[in-house]
Protein backbone atom coordinates (compact mmCIF):
# COMPACT_ATOMS: atom_id res chain seq x y z
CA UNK A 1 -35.87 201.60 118.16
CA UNK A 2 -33.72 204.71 118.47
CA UNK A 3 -35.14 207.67 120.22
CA UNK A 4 -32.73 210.07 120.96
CA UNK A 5 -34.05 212.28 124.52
CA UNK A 6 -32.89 215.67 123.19
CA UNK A 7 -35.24 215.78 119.91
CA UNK A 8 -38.96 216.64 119.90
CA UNK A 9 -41.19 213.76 117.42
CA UNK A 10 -44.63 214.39 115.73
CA UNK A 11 -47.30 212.26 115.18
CA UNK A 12 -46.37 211.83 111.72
CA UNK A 13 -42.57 210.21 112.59
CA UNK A 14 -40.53 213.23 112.28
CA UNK A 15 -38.04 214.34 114.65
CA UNK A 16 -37.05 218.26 115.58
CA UNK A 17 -33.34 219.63 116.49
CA UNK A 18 -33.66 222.37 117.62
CA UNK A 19 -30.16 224.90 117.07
CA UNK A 20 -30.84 227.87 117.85
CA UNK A 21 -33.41 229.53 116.16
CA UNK A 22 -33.04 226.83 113.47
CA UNK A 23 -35.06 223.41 113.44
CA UNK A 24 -33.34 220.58 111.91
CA UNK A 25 -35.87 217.92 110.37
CA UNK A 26 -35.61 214.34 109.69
CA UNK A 27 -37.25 211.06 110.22
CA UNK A 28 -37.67 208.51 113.12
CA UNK A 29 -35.72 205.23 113.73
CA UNK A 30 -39.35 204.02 113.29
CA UNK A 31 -40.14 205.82 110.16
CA UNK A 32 -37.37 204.07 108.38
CA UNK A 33 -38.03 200.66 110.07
CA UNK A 34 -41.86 200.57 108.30
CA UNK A 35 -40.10 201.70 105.03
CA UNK A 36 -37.39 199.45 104.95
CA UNK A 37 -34.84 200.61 102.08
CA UNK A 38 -35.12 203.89 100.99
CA UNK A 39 -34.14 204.27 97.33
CA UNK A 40 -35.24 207.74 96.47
CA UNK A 41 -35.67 211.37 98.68
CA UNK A 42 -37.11 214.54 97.00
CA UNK A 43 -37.43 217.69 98.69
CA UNK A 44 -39.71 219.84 96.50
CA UNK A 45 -38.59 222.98 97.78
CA UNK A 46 -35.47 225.65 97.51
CA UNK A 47 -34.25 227.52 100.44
CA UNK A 48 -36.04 230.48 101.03
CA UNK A 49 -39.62 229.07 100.53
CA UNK A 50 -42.05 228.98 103.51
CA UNK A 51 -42.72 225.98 104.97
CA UNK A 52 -45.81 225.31 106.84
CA UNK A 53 -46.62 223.11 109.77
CA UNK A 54 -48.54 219.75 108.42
CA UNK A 55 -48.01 220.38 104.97
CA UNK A 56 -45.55 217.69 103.34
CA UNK A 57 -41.94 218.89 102.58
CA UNK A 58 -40.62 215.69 100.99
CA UNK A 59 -40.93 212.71 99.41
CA UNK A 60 -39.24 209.13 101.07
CA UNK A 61 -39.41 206.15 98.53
CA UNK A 62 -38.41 203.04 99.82
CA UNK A 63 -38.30 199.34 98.20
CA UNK A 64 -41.95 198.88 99.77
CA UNK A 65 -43.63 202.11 99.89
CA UNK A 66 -43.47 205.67 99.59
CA UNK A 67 -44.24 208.15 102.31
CA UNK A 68 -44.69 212.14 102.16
CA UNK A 69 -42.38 213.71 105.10
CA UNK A 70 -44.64 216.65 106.70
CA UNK A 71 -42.94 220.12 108.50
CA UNK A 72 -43.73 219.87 112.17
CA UNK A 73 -43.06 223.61 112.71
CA UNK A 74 -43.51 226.22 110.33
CA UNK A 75 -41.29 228.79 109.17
CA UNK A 76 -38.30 229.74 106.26
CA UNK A 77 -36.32 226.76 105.09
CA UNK A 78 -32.68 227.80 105.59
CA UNK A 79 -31.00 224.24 104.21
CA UNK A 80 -32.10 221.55 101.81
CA UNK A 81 -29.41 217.86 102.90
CA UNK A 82 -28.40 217.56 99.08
CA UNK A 83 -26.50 214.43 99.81
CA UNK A 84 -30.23 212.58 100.33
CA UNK A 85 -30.58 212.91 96.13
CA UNK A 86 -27.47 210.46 95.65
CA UNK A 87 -27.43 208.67 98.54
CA UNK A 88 -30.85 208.10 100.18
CA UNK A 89 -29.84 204.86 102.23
CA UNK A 90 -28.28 207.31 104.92
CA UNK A 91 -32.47 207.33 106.23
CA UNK A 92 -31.90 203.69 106.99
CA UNK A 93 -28.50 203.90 108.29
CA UNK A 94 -28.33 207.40 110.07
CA UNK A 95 -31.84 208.70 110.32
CA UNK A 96 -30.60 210.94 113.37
CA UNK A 97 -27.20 212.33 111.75
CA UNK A 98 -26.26 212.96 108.27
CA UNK A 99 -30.04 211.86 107.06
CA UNK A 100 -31.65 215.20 108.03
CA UNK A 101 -34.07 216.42 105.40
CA UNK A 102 -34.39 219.89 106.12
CA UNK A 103 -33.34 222.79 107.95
CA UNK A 104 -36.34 225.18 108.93
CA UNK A 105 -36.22 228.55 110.65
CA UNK A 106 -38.79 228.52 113.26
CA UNK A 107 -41.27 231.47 112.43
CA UNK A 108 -43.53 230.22 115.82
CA UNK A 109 -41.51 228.48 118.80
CA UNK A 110 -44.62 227.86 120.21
CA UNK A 111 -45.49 225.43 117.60
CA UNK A 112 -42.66 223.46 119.29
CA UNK A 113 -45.04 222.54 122.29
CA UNK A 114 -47.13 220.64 120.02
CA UNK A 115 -44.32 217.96 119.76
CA UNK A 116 -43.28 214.91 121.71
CA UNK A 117 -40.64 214.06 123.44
CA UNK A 118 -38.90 211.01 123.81
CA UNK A 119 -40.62 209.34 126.03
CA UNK A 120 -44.19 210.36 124.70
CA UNK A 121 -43.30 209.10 121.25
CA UNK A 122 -42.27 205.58 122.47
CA UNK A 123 -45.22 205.32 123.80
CA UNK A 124 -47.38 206.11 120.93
CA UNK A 125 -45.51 203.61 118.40
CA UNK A 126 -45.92 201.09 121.15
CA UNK A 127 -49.83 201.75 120.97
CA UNK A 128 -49.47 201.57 117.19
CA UNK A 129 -48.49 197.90 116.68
């Protein structure tokens, strides 16, 4: 399982890049392993709507299941990753790179401490098996 040290996780398999003032939002190396293929991604949202931390800002569809993506920090989403609509696989094959979801600006940094880091997150999917 990839778990790159320089992004925060949440509880809910998300990951958190932080650039800037920006968050940039995707889904864990373990997320996408418990989904298997991903066939569909919808983000419900345009930039310029609020997103809130907890509440679900997209949709992951996979050959198995489907799973609701939540924001881990709230704020103003600043980017929606168009290229998920037509090509969804890249959450399988580059959940850390071009498979980011959305792009958030953080209204709350502090929200930010309520994260995980590497380290913290490999050791709660460990405890999850």
């Amino acid at each position: 399982m990839q778990t790159p040290s320089d992004l925060k996780y949440s509880k809910t398999d998300e990951w958190v890049k932080l650039d800037g003032s920006i968050a940039v939002i995707g889904i864990t190396d373990y997320a996408q392993e418990q989904l298997s293929d991903v066939v569909f991604v919808e983000v419900p949202f345009a930039v310029g709507d609020a997103a809130t931390k907890g509440k679900q800002c997209a949709t992951v569809e996979s050959v198995k299941a489907a799973a609701e993506v939540n924001f881990p920090v709230s704020g103003e989403i600043s980017e929606i990753n168009e290229a998920l609509s037509s090509t969804p696989e890249l959450l399988n094959t580059d959940p850390f790179g071009k498979a980011w979801i959305v792009k958030v600006k953080i209204k709350d940094a502090a929200e930010l401490g309520d994260l995980m880091d590497a380290a913290a997150y490999i050791k709660y999917c460990e405890g999850r098996h």
